[in-house]
C-alpha atoms as a PDB file:
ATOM      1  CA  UNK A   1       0.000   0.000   0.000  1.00  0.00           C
ATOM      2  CA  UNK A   2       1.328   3.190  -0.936  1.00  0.00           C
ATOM      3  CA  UNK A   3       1.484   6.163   1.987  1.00  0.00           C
ATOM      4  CA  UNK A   4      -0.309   9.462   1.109  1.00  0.00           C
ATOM      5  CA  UNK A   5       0.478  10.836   4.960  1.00  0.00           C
ATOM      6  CA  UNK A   6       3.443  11.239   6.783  1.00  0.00           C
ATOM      7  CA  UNK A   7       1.855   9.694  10.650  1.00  0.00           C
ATOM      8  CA  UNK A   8       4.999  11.217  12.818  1.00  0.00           C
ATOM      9  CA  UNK A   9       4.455  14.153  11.013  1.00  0.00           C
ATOM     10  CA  UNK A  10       0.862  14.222  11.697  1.00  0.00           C
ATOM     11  CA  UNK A  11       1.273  13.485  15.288  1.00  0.00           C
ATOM     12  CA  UNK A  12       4.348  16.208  15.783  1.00  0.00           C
ATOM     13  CA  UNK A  13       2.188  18.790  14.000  1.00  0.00           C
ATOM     14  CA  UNK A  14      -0.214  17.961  17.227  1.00  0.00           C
ATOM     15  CA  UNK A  15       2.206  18.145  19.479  1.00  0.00           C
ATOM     16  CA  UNK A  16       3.473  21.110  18.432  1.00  0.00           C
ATOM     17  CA  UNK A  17      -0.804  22.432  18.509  1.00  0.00           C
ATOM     18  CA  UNK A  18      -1.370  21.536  21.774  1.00  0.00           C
ATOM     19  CA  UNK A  19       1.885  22.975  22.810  1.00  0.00           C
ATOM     20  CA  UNK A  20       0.690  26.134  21.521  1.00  0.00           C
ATOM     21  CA  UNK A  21      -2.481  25.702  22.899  1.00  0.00           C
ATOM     22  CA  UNK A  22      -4.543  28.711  20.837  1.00  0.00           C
ATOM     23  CA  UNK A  23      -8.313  28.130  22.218  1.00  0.00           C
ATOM     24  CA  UNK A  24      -9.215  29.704  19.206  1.00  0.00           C
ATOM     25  CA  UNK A  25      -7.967  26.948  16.728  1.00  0.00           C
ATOM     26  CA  UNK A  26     -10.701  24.673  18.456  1.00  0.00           C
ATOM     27  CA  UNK A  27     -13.610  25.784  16.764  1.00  0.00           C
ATOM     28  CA  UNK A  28     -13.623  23.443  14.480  1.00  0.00           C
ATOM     29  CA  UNK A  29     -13.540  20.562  16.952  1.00  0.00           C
ATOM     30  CA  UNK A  30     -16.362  22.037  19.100  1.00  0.00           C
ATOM     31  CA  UNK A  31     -18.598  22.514  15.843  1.00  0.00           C
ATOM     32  CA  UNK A  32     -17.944  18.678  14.810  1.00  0.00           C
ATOM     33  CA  UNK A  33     -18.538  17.911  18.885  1.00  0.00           C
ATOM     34  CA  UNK A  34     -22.044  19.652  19.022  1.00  0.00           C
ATOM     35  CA  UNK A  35     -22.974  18.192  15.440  1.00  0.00           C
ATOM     36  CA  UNK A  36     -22.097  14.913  16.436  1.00  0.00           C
ATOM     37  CA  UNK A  37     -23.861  15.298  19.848  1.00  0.00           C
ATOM     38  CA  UNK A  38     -26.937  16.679  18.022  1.00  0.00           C
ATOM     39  CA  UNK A  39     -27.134  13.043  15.863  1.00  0.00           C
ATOM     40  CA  UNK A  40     -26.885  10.915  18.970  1.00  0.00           C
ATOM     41  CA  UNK A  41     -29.589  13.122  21.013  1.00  0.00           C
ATOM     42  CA  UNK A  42     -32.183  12.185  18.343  1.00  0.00           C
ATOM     43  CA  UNK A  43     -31.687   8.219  18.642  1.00  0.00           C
ATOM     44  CA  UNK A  44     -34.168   6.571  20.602  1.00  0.00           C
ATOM     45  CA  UNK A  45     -31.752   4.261  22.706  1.00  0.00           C
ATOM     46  CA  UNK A  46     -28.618   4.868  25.313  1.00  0.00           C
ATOM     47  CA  UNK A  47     -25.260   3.755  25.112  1.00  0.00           C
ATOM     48  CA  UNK A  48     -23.716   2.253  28.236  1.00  0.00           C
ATOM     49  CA  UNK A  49     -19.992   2.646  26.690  1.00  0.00           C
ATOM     50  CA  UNK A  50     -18.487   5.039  24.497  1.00  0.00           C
ATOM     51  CA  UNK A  51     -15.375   6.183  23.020  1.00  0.00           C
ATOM     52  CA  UNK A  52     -14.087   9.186  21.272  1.00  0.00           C
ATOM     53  CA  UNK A  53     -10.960   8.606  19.347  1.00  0.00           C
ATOM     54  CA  UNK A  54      -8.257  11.128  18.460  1.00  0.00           C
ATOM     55  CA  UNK A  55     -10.252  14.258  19.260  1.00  0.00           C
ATOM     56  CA  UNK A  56      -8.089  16.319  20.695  1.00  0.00           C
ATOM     57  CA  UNK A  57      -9.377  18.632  23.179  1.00  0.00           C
ATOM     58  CA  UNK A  58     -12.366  15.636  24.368  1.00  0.00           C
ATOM     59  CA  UNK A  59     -14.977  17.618  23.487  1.00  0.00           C
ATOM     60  CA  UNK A  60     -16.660  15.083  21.136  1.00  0.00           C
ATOM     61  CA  UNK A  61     -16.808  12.990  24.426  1.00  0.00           C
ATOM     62  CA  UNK A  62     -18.110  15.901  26.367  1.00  0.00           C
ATOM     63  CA  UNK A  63     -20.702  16.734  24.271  1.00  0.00           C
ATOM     64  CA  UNK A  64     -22.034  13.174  24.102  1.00  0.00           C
ATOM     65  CA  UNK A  65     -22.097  13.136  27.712  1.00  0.00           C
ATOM     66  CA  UNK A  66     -24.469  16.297  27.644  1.00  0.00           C
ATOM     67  CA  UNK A  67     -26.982  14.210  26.027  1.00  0.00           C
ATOM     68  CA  UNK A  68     -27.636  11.711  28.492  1.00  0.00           C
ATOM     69  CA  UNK A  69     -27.296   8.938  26.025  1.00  0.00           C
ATOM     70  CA  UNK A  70     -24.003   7.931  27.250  1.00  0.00           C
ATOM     71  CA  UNK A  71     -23.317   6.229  30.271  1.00  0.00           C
ATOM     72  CA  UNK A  72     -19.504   6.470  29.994  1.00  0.00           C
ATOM     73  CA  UNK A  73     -17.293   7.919  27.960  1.00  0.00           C
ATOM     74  CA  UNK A  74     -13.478   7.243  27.271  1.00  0.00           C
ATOM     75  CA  UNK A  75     -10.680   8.631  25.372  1.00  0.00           C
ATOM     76  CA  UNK A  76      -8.033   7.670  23.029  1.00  0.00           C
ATOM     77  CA  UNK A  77      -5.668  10.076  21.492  1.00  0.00           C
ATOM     78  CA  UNK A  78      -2.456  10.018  20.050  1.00  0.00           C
ATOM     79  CA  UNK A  79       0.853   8.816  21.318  1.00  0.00           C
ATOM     80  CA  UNK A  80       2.814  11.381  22.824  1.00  0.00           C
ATOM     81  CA  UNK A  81       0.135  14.389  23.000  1.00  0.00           C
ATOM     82  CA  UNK A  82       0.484  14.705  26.557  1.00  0.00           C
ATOM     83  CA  UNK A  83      -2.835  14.102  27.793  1.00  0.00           C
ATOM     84  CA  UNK A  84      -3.792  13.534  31.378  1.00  0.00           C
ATOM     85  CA  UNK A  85      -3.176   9.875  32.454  1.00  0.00           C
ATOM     86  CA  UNK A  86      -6.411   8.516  32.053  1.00  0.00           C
ATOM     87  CA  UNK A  87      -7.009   9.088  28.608  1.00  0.00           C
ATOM     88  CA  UNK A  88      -5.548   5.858  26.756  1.00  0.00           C
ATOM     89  CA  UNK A  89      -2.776   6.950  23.837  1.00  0.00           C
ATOM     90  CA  UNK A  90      -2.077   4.977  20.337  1.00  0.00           C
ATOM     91  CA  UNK A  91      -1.125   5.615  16.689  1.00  0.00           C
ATOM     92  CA  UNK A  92      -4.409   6.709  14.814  1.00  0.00           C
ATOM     93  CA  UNK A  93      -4.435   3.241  12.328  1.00  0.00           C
ATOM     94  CA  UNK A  94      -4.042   1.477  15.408  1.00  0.00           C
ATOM     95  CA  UNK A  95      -7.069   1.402  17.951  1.00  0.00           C
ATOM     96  CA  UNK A  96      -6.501  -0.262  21.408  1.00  0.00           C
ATOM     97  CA  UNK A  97     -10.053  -1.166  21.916  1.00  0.00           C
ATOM     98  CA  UNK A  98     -10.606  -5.049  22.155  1.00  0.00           C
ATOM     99  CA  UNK A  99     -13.613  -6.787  19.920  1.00  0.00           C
ATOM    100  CA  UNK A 100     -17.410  -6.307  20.992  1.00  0.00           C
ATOM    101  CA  UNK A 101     -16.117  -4.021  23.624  1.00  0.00           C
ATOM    102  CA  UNK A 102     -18.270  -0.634  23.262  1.00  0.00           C
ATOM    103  CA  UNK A 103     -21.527   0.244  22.116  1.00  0.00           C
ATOM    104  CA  UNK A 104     -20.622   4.003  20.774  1.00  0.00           C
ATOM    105  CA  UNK A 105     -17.390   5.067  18.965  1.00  0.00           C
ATOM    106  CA  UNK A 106     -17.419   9.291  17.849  1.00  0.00           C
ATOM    107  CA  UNK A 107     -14.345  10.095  15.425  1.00  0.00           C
ATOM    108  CA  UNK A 108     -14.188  14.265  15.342  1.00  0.00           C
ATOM    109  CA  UNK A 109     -11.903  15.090  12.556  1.00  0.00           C
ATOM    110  CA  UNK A 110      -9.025  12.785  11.915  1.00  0.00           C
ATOM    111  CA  UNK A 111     -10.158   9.940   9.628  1.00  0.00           C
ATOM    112  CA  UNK A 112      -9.126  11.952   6.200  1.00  0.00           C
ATOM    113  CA  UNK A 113      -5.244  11.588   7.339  1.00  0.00           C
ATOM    114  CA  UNK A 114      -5.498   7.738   7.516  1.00  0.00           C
ATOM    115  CA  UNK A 115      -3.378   5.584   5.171  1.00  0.00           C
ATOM    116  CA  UNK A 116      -5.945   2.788   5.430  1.00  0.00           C
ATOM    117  CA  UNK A 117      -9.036   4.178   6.442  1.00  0.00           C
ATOM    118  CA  UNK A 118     -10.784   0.850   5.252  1.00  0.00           C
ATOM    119  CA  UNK A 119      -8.788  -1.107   8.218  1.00  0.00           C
ATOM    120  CA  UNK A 120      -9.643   1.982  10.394  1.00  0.00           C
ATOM    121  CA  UNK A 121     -13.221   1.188  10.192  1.00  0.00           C
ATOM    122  CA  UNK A 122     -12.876  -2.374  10.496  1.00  0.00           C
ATOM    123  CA  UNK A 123     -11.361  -1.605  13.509  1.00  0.00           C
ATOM    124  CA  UNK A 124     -14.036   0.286  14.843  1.00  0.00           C
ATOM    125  CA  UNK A 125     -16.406  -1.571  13.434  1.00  0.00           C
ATOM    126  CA  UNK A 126     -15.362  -4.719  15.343  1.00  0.00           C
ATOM    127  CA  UNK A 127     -14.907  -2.733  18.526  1.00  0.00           C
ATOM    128  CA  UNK A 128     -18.355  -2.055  18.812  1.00  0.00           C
ATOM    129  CA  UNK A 129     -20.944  -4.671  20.247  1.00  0.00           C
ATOM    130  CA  UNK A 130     -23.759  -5.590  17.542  1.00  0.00           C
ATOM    131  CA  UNK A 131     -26.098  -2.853  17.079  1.00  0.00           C
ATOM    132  CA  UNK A 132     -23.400  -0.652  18.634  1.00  0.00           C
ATOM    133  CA  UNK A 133     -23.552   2.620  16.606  1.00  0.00           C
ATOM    134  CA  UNK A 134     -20.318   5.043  14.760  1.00  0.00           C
ATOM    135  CA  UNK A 135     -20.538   8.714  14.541  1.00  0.00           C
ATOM    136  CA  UNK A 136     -17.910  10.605  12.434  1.00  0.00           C
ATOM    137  CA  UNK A 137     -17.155  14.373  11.313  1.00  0.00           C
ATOM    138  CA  UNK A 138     -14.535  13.903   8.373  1.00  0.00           C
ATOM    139  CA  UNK A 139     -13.224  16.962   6.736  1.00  0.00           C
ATOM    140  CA  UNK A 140     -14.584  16.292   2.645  1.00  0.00           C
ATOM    141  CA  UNK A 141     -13.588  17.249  -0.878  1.00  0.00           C
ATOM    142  CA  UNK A 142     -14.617  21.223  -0.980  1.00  0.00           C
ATOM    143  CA  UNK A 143     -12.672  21.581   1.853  1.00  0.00           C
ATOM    144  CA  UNK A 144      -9.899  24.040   1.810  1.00  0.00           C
ATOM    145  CA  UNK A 145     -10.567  24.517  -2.159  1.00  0.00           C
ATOM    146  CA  UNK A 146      -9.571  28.224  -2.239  1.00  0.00           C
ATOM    147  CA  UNK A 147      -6.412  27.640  -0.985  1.00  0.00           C
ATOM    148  CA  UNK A 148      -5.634  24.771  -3.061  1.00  0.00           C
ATOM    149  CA  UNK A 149      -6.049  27.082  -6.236  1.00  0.00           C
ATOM    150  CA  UNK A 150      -4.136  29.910  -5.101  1.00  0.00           C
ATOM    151  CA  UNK A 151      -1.300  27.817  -3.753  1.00  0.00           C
ATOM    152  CA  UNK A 152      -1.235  25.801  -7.247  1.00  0.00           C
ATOM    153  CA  UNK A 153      -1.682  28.491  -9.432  1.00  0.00           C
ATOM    154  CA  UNK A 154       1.213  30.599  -7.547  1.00  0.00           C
ATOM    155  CA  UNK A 155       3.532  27.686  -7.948  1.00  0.00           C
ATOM    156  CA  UNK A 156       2.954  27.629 -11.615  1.00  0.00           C
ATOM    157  CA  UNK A 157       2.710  30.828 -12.071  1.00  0.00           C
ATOM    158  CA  UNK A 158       6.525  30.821 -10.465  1.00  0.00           C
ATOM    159  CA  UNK A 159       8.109  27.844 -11.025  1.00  0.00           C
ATOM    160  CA  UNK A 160       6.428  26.005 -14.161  1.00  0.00           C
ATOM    161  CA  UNK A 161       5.544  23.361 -11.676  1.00  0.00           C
ATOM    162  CA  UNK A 162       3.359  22.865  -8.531  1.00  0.00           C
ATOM    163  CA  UNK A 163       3.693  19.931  -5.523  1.00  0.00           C
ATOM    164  CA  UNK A 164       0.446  18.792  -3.489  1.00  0.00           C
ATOM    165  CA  UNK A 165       0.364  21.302  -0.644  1.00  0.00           C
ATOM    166  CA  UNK A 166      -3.350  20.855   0.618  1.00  0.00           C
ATOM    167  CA  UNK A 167      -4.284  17.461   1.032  1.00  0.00           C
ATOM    168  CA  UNK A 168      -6.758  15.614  -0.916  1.00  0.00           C
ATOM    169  CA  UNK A 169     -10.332  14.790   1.023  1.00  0.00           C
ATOM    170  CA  UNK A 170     -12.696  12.413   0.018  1.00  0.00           C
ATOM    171  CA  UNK A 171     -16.194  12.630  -0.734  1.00  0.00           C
ATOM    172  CA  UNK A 172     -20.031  11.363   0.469  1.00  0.00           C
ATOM    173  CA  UNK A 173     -19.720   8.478  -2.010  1.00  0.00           C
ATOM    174  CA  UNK A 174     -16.172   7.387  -1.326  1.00  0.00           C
ATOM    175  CA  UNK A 175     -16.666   7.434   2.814  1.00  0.00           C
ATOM    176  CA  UNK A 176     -20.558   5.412   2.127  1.00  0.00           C
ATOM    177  CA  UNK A 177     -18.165   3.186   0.164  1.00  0.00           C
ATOM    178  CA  UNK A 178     -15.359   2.475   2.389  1.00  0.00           C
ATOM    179  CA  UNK A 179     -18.558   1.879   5.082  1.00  0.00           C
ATOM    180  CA  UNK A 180     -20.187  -0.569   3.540  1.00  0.00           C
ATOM    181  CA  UNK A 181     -16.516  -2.271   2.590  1.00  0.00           C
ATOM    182  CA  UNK A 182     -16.122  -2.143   6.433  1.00  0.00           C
ATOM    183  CA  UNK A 183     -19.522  -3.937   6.973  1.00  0.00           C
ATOM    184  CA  UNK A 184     -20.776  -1.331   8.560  1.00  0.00           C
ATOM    185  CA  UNK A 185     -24.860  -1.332   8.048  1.00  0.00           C
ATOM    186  CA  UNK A 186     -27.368   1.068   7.707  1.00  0.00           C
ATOM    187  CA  UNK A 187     -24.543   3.900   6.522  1.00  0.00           C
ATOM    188  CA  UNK A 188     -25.644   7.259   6.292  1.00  0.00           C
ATOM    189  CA  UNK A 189     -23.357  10.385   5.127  1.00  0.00           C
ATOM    190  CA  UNK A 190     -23.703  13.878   4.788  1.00  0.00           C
ATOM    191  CA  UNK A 191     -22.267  16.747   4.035  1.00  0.00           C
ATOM    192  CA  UNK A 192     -21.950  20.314   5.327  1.00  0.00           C
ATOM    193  CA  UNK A 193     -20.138  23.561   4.238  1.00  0.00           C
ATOM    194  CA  UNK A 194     -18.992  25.840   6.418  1.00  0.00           C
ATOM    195  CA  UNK A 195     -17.542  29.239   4.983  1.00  0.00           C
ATOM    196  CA  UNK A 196     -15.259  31.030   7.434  1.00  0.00           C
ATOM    197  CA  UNK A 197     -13.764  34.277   6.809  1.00  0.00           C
ATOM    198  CA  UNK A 198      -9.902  36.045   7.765  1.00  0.00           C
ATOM    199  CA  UNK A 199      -8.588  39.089   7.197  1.00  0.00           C
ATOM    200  CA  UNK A 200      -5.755  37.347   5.519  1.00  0.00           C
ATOM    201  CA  UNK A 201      -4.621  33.896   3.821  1.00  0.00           C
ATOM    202  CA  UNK A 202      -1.697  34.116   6.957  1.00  0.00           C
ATOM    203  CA  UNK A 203      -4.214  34.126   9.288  1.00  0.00           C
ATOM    204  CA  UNK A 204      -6.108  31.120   7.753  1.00  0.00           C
ATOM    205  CA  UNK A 205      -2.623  29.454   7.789  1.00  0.00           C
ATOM    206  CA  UNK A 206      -1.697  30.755  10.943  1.00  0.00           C
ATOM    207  CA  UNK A 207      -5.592  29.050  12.453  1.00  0.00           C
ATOM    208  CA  UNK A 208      -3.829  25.390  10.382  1.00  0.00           C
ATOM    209  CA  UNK A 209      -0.705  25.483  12.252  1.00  0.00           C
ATOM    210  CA  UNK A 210      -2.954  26.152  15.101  1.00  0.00           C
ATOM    211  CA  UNK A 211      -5.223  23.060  14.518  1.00  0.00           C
ATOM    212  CA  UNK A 212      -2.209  20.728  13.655  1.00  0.00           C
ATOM    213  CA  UNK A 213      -2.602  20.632  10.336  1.00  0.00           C
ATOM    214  CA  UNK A 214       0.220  21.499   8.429  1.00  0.00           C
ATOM    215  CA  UNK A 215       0.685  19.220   5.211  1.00  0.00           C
ATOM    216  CA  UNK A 216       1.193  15.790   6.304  1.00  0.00           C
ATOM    217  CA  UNK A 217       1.327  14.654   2.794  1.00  0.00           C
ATOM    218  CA  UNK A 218       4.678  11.980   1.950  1.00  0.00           C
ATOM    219  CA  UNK A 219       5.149  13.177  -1.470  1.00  0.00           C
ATOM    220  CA  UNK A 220       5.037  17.339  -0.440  1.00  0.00           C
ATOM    221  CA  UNK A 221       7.887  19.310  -1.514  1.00  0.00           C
ATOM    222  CA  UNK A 222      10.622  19.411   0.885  1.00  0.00           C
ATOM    223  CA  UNK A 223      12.149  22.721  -0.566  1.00  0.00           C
ATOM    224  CA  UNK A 224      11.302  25.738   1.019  1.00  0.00           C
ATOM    225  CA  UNK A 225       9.191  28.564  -0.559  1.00  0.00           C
ATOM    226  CA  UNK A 226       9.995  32.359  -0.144  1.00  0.00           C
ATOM    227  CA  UNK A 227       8.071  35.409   0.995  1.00  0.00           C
ATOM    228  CA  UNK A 228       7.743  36.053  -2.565  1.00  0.00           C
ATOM    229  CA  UNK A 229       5.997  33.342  -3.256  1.00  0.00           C
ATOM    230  CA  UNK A 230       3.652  33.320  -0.088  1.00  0.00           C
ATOM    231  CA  UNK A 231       3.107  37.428  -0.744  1.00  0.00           C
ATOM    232  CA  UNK A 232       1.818  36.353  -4.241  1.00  0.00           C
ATOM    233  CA  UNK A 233      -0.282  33.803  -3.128  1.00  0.00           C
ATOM    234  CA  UNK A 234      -1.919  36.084  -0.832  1.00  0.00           C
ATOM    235  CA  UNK A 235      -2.714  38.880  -3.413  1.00  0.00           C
ATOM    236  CA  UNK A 236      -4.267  36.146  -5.767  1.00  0.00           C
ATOM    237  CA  UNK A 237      -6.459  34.763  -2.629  1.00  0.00           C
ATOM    238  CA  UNK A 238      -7.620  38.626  -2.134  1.00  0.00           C
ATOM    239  CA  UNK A 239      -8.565  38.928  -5.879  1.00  0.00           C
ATOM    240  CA  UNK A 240     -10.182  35.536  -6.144  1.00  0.00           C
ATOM    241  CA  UNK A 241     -12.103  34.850  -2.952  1.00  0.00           C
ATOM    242  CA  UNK A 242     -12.547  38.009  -0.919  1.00  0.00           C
ATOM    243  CA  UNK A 243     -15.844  39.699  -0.508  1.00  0.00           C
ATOM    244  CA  UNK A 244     -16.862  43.463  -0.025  1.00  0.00           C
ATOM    245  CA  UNK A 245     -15.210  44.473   2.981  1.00  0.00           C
ATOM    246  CA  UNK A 246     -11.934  42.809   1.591  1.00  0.00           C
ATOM    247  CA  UNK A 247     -11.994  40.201   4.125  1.00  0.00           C
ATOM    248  CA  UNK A 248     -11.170  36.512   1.999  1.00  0.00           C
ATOM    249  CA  UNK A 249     -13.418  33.313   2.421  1.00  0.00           C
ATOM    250  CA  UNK A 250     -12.340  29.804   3.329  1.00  0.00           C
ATOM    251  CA  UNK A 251     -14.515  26.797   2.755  1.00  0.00           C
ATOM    252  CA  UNK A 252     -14.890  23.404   4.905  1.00  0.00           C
ATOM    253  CA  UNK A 253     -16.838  20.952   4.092  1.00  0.00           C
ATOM    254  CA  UNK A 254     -17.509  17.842   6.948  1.00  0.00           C
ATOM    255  CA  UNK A 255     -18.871  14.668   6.133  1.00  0.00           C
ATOM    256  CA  UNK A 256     -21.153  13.746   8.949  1.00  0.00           C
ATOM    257  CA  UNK A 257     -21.121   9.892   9.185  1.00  0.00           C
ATOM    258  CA  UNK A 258     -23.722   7.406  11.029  1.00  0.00           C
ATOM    259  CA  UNK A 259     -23.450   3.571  10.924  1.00  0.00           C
ATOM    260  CA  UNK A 260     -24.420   0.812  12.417  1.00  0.00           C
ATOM    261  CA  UNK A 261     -22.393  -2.641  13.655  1.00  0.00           C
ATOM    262  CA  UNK A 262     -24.491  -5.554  12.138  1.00  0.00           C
ATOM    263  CA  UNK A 263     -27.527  -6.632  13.582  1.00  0.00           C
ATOM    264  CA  UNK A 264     -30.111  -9.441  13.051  1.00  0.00           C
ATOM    265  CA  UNK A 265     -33.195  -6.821  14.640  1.00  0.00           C
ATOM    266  CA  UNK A 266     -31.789  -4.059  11.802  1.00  0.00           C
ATOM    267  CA  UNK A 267     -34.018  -3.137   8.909  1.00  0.00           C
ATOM    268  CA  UNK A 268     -32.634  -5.437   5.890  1.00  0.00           C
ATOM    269  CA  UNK A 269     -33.272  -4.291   2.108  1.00  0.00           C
ATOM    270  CA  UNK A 270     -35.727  -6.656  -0.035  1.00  0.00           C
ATOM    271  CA  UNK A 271     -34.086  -9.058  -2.034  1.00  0.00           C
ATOM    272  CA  UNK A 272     -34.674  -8.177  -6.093  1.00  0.00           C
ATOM    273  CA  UNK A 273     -38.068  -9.371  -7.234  1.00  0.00           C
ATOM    274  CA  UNK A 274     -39.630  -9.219  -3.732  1.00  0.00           C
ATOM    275  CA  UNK A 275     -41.944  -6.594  -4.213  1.00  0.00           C
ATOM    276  CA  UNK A 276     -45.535  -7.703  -4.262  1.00  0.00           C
ATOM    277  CA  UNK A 277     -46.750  -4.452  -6.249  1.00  0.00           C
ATOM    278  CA  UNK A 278     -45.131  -3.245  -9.597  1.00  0.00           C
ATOM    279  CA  UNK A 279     -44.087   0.397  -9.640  1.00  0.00           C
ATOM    280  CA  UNK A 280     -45.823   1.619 -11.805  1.00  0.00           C
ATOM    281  CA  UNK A 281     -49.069   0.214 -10.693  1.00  0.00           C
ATOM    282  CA  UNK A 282     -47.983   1.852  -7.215  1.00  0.00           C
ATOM    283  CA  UNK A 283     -47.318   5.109  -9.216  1.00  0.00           C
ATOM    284  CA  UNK A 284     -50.986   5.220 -11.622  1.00  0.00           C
ATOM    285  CA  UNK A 285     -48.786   5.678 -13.983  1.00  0.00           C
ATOM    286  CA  UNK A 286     -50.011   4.621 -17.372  1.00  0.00           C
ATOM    287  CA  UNK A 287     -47.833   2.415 -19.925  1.00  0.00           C
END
């Protein structure tokens, strides 16, 4: 299997984050946190277990909590993050949670850096007990798009060539894919966009850096760029993507993902050629 992301990187880039510890560089973790809360408050059942994995600051877990749907909630973050002792640590393709041993996993932001996302959610899904349920926010395709064109188009403009510098994210179809690969049932995806605006493309970088999320990516150029280069960048971000008041627009999109761990009491689809009435006698519809 070839790597796409660099996993020390990814888990120094945290390190260095939580270091820094900028409260404002969460908000994207507490948004994921009350939209993944907000899905679990509407199911009609409780969870005596849960876990959040790799979330960061635990709000995820919090949040669930807050509903009342959760009896217990644990954490798992990555190795060497320096949380307090009770939160269990691990690499993030590597989950220490033994089969059939929790009824509720919540993954806030960190499946798009996975090598093997498809063994992730095995993972997960044979952590949970049958019927146990998965709730995900995964950053998606859309995400970050603005920056990807400026940063591209500088390159080109300056070198003749341009190296991946924003990561690729996937979208609703490839996640309900990888889902249903995972035997996962009842998989449900959506997708959200959330436009946030900065005075300047620095201080959207500067709010990355802050969130851990410099480029992971193996095959990113290791040569460093100038000021040049990042001064041009910024003027093309103003003239493509600014608005009125000059301020410039940024774009996230999060995949909101709900599945189920097999179970025999789960809705099944109709096998083909079960239907008792055709469609188009169900419709009126004439022939």
């Amino acid at each position: 299997m070839d790597l796409l992301f660099d996993q020390d990187l990814i888990a120094a880039n945290r390190r260095r984050a939580l270091r820094a510890g900028d409260p404002r560089a969460a908000f994207l973790i507490d948004l994921a946190a009350e939209e993944i809360a907000d899905r679990l408050s509407v199911v009609e059942r409780t969870f005596e277990k849960g876990v959040e994995l790799f979330g960061v600051t635990g709000a995820a877990g919090r949040a669930c909590i807050a509903t009342g749907k959760v009896g217990e909630m644990q954490r798992v973050e990555l190795e060497g993050t320096g949380n307090p002792d009770n939160v269990g640590e691990a690499p993030l393709e590597t989950l220490p949670l033994a089969a059939r041993s929790v009824n509720l996993v919540v993954s806030p932001l960190n499946l798009h850096v996975t090598n093997d996302t498809p063994g992730v959610f095995v993972q997960i899904n044979r952590a949970l007990v049958p019927d146990g349920l998965f709730l995900a926010a995964i950053p998606g395709a859309g995400t970050l798009q603005e920056l990807r064109d400026v940063l591209l188009a500088t390159e080109a403009a300056l070198t003749g060539g341009a190296s991946p510098r924003v990561i690729p994210f996937a979208d609703v179809r490839d996640i309900g894919a990888l889902l249903q690969r995972a035997g996962f049932a009842l998989p449900v995806v959506d997708m959200e966009n959330y436009t946030v605006r900065y005075d300047t493309m620095f201080d959207l970088m500067k709010d990355l850096r802050a969130m851990g999320m410099a480029n992971p990516l193996m095959g990113r150029s290791r040569k460093p760029l100038n000021r040049a280069f990042f001064m041009r960048a910024a003027q093309l971000y103003a003239e493509r993507y600014s608005d009125a008041d000059g301020r410039i627009r940024a774009t996230f999109s999060i995949l909101y993902v709900s599945a189920w761990s097999p179970h025999e009491s789960q809705q099944k689809p109709l096998k083909p050629g079960s239907a008792r009435m055709r469609l188009a006698d169900a419709l009126k519809a004439k022939e």
